[in-house]
Protein backbone atom coordinates (compact mmCIF):
# COMPACT_ATOMS: atom_id res chain seq x y z
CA UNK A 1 80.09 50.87 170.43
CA UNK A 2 77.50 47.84 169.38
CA UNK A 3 79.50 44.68 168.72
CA UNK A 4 77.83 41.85 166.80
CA UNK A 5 80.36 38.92 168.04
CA UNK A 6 79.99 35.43 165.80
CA UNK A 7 81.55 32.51 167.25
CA UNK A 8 80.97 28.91 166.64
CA UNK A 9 81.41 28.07 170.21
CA UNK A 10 81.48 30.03 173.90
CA UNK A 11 83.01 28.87 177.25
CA UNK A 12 81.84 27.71 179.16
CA UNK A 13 79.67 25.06 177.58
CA UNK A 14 82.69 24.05 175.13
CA UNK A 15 85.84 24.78 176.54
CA UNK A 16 88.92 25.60 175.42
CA UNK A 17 91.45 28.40 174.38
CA UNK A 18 89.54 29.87 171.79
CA UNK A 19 85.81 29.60 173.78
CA UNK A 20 87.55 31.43 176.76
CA UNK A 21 89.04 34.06 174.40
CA UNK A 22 85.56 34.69 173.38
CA UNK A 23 83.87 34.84 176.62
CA UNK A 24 86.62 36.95 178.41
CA UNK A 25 86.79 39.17 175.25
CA UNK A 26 82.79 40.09 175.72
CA UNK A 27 82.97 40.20 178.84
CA UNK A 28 85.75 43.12 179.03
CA UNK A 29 84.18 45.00 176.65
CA UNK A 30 80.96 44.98 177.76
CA UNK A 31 82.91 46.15 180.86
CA UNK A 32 84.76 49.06 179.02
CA UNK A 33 80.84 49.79 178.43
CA UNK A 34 80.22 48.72 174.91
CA UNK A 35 77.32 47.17 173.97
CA UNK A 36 78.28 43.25 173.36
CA UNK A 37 76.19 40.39 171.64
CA UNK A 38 77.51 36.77 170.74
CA UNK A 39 75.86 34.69 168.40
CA UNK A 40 76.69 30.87 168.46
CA UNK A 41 75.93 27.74 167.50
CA UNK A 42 74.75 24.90 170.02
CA UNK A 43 72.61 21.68 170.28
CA UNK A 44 72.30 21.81 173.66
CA UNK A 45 68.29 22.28 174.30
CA UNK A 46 68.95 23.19 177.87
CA UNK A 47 70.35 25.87 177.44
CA UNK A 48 68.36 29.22 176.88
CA UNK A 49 68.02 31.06 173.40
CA UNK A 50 68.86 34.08 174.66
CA UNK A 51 70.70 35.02 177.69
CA UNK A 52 72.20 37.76 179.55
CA UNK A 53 75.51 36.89 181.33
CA UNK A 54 78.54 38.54 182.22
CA UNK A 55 77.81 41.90 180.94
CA UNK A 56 77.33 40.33 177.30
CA UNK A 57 74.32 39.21 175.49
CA UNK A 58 74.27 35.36 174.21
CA UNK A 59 72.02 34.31 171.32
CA UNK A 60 72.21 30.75 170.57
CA UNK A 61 71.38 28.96 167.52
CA UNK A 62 70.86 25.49 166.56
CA UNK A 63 72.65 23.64 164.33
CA UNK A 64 70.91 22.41 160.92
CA UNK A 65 73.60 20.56 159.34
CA UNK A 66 77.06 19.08 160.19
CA UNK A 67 79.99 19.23 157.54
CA UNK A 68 83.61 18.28 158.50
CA UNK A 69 82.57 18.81 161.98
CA UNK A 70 81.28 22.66 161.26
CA UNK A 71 77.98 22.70 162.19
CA UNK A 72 76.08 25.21 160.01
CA UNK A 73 73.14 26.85 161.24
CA UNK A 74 70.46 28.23 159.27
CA UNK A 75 69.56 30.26 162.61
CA UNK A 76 73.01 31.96 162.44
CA UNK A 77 72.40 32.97 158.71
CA UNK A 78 68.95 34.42 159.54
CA UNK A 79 70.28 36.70 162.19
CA UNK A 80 73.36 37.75 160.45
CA UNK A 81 71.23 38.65 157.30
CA UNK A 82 68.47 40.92 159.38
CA UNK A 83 71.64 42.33 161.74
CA UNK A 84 71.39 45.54 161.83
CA UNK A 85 72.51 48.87 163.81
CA UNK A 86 75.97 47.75 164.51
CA UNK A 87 78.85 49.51 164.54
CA UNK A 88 80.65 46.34 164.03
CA UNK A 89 81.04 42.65 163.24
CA UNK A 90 83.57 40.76 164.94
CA UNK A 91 83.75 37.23 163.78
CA UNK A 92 86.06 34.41 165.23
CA UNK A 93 88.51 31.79 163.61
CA UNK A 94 87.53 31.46 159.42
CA UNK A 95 87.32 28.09 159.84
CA UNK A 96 83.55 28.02 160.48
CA UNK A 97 80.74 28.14 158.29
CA UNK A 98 79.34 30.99 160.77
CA UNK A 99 82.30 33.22 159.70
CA UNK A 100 81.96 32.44 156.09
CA UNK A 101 78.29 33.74 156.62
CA UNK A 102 80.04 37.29 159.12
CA UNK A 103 82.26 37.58 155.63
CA UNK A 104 78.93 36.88 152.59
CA UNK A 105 77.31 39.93 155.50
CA UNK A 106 79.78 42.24 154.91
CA UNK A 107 80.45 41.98 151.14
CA UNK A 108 76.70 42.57 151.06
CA UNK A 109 75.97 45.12 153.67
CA UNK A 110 77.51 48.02 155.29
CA UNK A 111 78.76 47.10 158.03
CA UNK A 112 82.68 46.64 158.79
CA UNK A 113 83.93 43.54 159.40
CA UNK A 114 86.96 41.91 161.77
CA UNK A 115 88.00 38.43 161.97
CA UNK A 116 90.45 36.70 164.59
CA UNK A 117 92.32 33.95 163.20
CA UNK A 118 92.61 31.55 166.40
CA UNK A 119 94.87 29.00 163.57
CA UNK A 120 94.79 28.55 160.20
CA UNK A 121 93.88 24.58 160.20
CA UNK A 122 91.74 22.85 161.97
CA UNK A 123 92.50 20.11 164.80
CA UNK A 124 89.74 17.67 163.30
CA UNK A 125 90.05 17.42 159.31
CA UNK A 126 93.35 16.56 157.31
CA UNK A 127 95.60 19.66 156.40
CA UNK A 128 95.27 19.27 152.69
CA UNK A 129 91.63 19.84 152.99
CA UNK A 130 92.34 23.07 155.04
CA UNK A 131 95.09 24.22 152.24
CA UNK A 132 91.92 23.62 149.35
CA UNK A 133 89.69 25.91 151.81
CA UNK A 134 92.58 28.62 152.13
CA UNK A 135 93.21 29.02 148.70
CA UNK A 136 89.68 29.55 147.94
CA UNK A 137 87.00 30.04 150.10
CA UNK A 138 89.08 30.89 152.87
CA UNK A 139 90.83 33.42 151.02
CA UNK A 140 87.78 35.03 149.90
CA UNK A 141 86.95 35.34 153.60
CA UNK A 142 89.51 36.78 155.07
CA UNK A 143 89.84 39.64 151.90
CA UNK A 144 86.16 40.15 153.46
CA UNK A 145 87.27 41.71 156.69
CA UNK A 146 88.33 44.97 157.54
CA UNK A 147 90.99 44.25 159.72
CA UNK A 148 91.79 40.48 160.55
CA UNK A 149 93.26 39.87 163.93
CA UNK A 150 96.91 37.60 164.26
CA UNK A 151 98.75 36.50 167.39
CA UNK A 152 101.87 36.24 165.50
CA UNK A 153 104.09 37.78 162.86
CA UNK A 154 104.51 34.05 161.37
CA UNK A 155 101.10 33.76 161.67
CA UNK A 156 100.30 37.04 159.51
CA UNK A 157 102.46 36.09 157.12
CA UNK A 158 101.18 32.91 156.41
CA UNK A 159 98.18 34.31 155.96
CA UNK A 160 99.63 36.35 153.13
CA UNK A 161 101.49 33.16 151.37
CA UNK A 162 97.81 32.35 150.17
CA UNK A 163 97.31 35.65 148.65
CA UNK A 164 95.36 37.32 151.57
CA UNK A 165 95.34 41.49 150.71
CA UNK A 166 93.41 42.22 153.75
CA UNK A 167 94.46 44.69 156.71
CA UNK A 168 96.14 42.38 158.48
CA UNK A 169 96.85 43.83 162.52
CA UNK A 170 99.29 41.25 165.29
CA UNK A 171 97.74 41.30 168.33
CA UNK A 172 98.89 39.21 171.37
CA UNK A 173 96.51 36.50 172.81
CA UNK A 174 97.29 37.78 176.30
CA UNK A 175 96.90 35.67 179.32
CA UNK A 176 95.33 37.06 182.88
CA UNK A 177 98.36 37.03 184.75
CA UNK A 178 96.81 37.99 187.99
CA UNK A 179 95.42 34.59 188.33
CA UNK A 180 97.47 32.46 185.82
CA UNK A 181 100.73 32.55 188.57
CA UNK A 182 103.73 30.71 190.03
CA UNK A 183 102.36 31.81 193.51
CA UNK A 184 99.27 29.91 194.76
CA UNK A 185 98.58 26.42 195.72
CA UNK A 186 98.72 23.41 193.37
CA UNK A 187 95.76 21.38 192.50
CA UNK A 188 94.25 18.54 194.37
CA UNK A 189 93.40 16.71 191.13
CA UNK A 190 97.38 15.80 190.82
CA UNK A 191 98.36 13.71 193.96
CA UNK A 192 102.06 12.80 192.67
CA UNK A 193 105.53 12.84 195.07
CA UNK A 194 107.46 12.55 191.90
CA UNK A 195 107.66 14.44 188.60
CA UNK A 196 104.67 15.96 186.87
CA UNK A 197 103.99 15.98 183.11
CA UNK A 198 100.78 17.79 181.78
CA UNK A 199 98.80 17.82 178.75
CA UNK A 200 96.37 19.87 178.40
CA UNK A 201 93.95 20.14 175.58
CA UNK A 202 91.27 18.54 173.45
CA UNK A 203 92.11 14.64 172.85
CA UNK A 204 91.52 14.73 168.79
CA UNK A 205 94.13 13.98 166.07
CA UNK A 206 95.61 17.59 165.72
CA UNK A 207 96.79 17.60 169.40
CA UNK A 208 99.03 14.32 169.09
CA UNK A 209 97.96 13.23 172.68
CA UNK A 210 99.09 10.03 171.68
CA UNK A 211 102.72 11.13 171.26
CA UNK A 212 102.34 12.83 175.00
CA UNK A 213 101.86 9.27 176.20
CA UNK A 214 104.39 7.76 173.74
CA UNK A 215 107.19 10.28 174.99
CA UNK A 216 105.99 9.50 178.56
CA UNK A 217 106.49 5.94 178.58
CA UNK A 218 109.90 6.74 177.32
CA UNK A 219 110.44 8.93 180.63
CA UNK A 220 109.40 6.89 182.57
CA UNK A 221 112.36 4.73 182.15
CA UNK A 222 114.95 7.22 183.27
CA UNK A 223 112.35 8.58 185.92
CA UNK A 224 110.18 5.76 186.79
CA UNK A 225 108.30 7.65 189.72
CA UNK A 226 107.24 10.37 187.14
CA UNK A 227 103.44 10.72 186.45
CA UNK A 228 101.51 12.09 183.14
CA UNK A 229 98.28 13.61 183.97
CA UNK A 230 95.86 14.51 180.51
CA UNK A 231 93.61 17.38 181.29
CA UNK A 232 90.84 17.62 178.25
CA UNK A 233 88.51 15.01 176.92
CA UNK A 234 87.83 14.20 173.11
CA UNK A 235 87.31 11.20 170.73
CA UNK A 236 90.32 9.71 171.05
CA UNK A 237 90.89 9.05 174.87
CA UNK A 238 89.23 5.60 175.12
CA UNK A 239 91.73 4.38 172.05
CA UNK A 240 94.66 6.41 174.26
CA UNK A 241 93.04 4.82 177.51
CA UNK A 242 93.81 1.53 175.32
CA UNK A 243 97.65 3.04 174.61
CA UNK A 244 98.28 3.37 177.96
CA UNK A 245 96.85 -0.14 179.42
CA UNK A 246 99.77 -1.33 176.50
CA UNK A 247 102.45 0.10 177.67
CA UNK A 248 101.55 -0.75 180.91
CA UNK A 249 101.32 3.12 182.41
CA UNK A 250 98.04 2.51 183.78
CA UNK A 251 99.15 3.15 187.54
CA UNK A 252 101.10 6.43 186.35
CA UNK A 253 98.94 8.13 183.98
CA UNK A 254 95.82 10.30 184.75
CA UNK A 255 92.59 11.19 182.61
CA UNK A 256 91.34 14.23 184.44
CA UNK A 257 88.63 14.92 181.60
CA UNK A 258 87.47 18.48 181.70
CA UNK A 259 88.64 20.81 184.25
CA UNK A 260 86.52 23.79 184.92
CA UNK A 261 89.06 26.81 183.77
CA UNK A 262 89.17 27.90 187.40
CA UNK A 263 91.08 24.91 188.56
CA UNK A 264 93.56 25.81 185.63
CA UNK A 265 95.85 27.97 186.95
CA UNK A 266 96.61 25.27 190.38
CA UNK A 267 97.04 22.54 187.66
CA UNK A 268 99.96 24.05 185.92
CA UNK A 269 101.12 25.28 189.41
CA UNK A 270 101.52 21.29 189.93
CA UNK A 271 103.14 20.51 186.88
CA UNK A 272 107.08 20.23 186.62
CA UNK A 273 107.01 20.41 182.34
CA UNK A 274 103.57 20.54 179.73
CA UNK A 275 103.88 19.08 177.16
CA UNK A 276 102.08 19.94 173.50
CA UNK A 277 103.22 17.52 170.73
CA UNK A 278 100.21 18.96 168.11
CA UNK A 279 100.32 18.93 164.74
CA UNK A 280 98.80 22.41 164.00
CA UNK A 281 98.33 25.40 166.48
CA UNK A 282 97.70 29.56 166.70
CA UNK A 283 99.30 30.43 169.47
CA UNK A 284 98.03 28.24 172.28
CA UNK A 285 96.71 29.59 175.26
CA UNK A 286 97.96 26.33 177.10
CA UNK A 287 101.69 27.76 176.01
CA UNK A 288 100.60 31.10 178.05
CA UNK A 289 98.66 29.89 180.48
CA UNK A 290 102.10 27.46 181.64
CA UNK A 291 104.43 30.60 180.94
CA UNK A 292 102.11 32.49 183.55
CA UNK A 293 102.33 29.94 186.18
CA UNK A 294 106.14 29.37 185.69
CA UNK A 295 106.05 26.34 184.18
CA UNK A 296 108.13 25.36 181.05
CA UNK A 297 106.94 23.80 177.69
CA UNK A 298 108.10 21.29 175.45
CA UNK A 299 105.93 21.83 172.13
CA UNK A 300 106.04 21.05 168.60
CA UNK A 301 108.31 22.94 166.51
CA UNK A 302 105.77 24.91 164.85
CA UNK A 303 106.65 28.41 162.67
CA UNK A 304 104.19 30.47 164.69
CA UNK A 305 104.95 28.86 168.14
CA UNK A 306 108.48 28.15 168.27
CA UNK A 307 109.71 31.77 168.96
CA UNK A 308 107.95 31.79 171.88
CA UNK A 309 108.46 28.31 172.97
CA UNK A 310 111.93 28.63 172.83
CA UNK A 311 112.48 31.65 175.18
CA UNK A 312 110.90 29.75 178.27
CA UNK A 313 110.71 25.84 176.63
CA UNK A 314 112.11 23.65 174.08
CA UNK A 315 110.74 22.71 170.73
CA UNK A 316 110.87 19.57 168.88
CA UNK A 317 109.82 18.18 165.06
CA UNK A 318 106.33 16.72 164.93
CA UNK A 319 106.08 13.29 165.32
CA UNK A 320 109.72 13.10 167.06
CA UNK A 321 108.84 10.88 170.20
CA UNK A 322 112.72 10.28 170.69
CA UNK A 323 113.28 14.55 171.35
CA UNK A 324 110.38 14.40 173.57
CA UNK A 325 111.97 11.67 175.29
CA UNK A 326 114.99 13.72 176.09
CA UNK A 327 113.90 17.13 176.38
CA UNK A 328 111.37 15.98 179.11
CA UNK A 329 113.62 13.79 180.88
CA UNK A 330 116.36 16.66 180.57
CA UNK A 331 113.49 19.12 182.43
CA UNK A 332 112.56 16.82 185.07
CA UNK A 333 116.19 15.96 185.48
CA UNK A 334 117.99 19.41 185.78
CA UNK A 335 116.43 20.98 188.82
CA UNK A 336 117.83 24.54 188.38
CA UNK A 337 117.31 25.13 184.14
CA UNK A 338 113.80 24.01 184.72
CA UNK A 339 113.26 27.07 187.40
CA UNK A 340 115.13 29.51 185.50
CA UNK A 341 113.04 28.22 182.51
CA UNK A 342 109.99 28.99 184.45
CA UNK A 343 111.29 32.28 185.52
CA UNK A 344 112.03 33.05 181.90
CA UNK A 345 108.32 31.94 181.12
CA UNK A 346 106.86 34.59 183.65
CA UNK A 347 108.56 37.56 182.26
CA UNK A 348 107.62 36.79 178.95
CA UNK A 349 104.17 37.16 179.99
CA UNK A 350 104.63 39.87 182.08
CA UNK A 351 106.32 42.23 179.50
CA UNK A 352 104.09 41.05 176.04
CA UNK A 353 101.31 39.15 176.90
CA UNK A 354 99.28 40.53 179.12
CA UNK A 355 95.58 40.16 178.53
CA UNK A 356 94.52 43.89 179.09
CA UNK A 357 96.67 45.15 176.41
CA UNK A 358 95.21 42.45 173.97
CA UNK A 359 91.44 43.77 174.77
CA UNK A 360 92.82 47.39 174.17
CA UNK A 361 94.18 46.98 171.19
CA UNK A 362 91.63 44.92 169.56
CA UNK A 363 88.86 47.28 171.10
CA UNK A 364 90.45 50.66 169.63
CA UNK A 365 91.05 48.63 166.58
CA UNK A 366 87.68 47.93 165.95
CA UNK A 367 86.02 51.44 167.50
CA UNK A 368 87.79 53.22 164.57
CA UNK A 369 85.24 51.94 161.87
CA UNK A 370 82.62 54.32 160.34
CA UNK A 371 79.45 52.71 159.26
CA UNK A 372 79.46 53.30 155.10
């Protein structure tokens, strides 16, 4: 099968959930011996126009514009009109003007189209704007596809609350558990002899990192030898560098910045709890990736992430500092719930989200659509 993969981004120049999901994605398909391309968007110059890596081909394309943070690419819309021979478009996350383009491709052409939704809003831009988009444009994308791709139940049927008619198929976002695991050493980026909190992911608005150091300074005062270590970089860490110099944390909080994903797996090994306050997920990969290594979450009480939260974590409102407060400090206080927690977290991978189902069924998914 020939694969014509479109995805704003690829790990490992921008990392993150989605970027790895991509990458990993290519890479075990082009494994399963299908015939992989992705085409993305990047101003990096350095980086070659076309590259073989991994099994997978890379064309990159350079940006020509920049709207609410979606770079569109006139270089993207060239190749995507001239695509041809493929049994298959596979485009990722419809918040990108590169999808939109995947979806114009396929109304216009022959050949079928599937979209992943990684989230329905976006971390950067306010949520109203994204509810405009889905009722419209959005909308009009995803009844484009042939099959669109969900993590969740919840997730699939918010899709359908704005009027979405598409095939709609759940699929897991499964996590490598053979090297996301409780067994392994812990990371020599976190040097701590008392409790470890974690946040992991981009620092921008949607993630509420500032609420992760809010909470924190409120756990510190029950467990003043506890430590907060932030593992992602982003526009907002020299105003949270600023947060933390206020509330005087400065000698028990840690900006690790990117971490290459390879160090991943020993960083949640060192964590006692994570911690993801954000406004607006999918399902994250952080969520799986802690599960996998045994350590619990406390996230935001989100439709599409609670279930799962709550059978290895606890949940709480956005915006509620005070529940973080507690349901942190009741983690790093009560030795025995945390393991079982963690425990808890690693079966849950085990028995649903394992990332070589999530490859199969997305690959026999797509391998069942005939050219017109």
């Amino acid at each position: 099968m020939k694969i014509l993969r479109v995805a704003q981004n690829l790990y490992p120049e921008v990392p993150g959930g989605g970027t790895y999901h991509v990458h990993a994605m290519s890479r075990d398909q082009a494994a399963m011996g299908h015939d992989v391309t992705v085409l993305t968007v990047t101003d990096d110059d350095s980086l070659p126009r076309r590259e073989e890596r991994d099994g997978y081909t890379v064309i990159r394309r350079s940006p020509t514009v920049e709207l609410l943070g979606n770079e569109i690419s006139a270089g993207v819309a060239k190749d995507l009109a001239f695509a041809r021979d493929y049994d298959v478009i596979h485009a990722h996350s419809h918040l990108y003007f590169s999808t939109n383009l995947a979806a114009l491709k396929r109304r216009l052409g022959n050949i079928p189209l599937a979209i992943t939704n990684h989230g329905l809003y976006s971390q950067t831009a306010p949520e109203w704007v994204f509810d405009a988009y889905l009722k419209t444009v959005g909308r009009w994308t995803f009844d484009s596809a042939d099959v669109i791709f969900c993590y969740t139940e919840e997730d699939k049927g918010r899709i359908r609350e704005f009027g979405v008619e598409a095939d709609i198929e759940v699929v897991a976002n499964g996590i490598d558990q053979t090297r996301f695991t409780p067994e392994g050493p812990q990371s020599e980026l976190v040097d701590s002899d008392g409790p470890v909190v974690l946040f992991v992911g981009r620092l921008v608005e949607g993630k509420r990192p500032g609420d992760a150091v809010k909470a924190f300074a409120g756990v510190r005062e029950e467990h003043p030898d506890a430590e907060l270590y932030l593992c992602g970089d982003g526009p907002l860490r020299e105003e949270l560098e600023q947060l933390v110099r206020e509330r005087g944390l400065s000698e028990s909080v840690t900006f690790l910045g990117h971490v290459d994903y390879d160090e991943m797996p020993a960083i949640y090994r060192s964590a006692d709890v994570l911690v993801l306050p954000s406004r607006a997920e999918g399902l994250p990969r952080t969520v799986l990736e802690a599960f996998a290594s045994g350590t619990p979450v406390v996230a935001s009480d989100l439709e599409q992430v609670a279930p799962i939260v709550e059978e290895a974590g606890e949940t709480v409102r956005i915006g509620d500092v005070k529940t973080y407060i507690r349901e942190i400090s009741s983690l790093i206080s009560e030795n025995n719930r945390r393991k079982q927690l963690g425990l808890n977290g690693r079966e849950l991978i085990d028995e649903r989200y394992r990332w070589e189902d999530t490859v199969t069924a997305t690959t026999q998914k797509i391998s069942k659509f005939p050219i017109e």
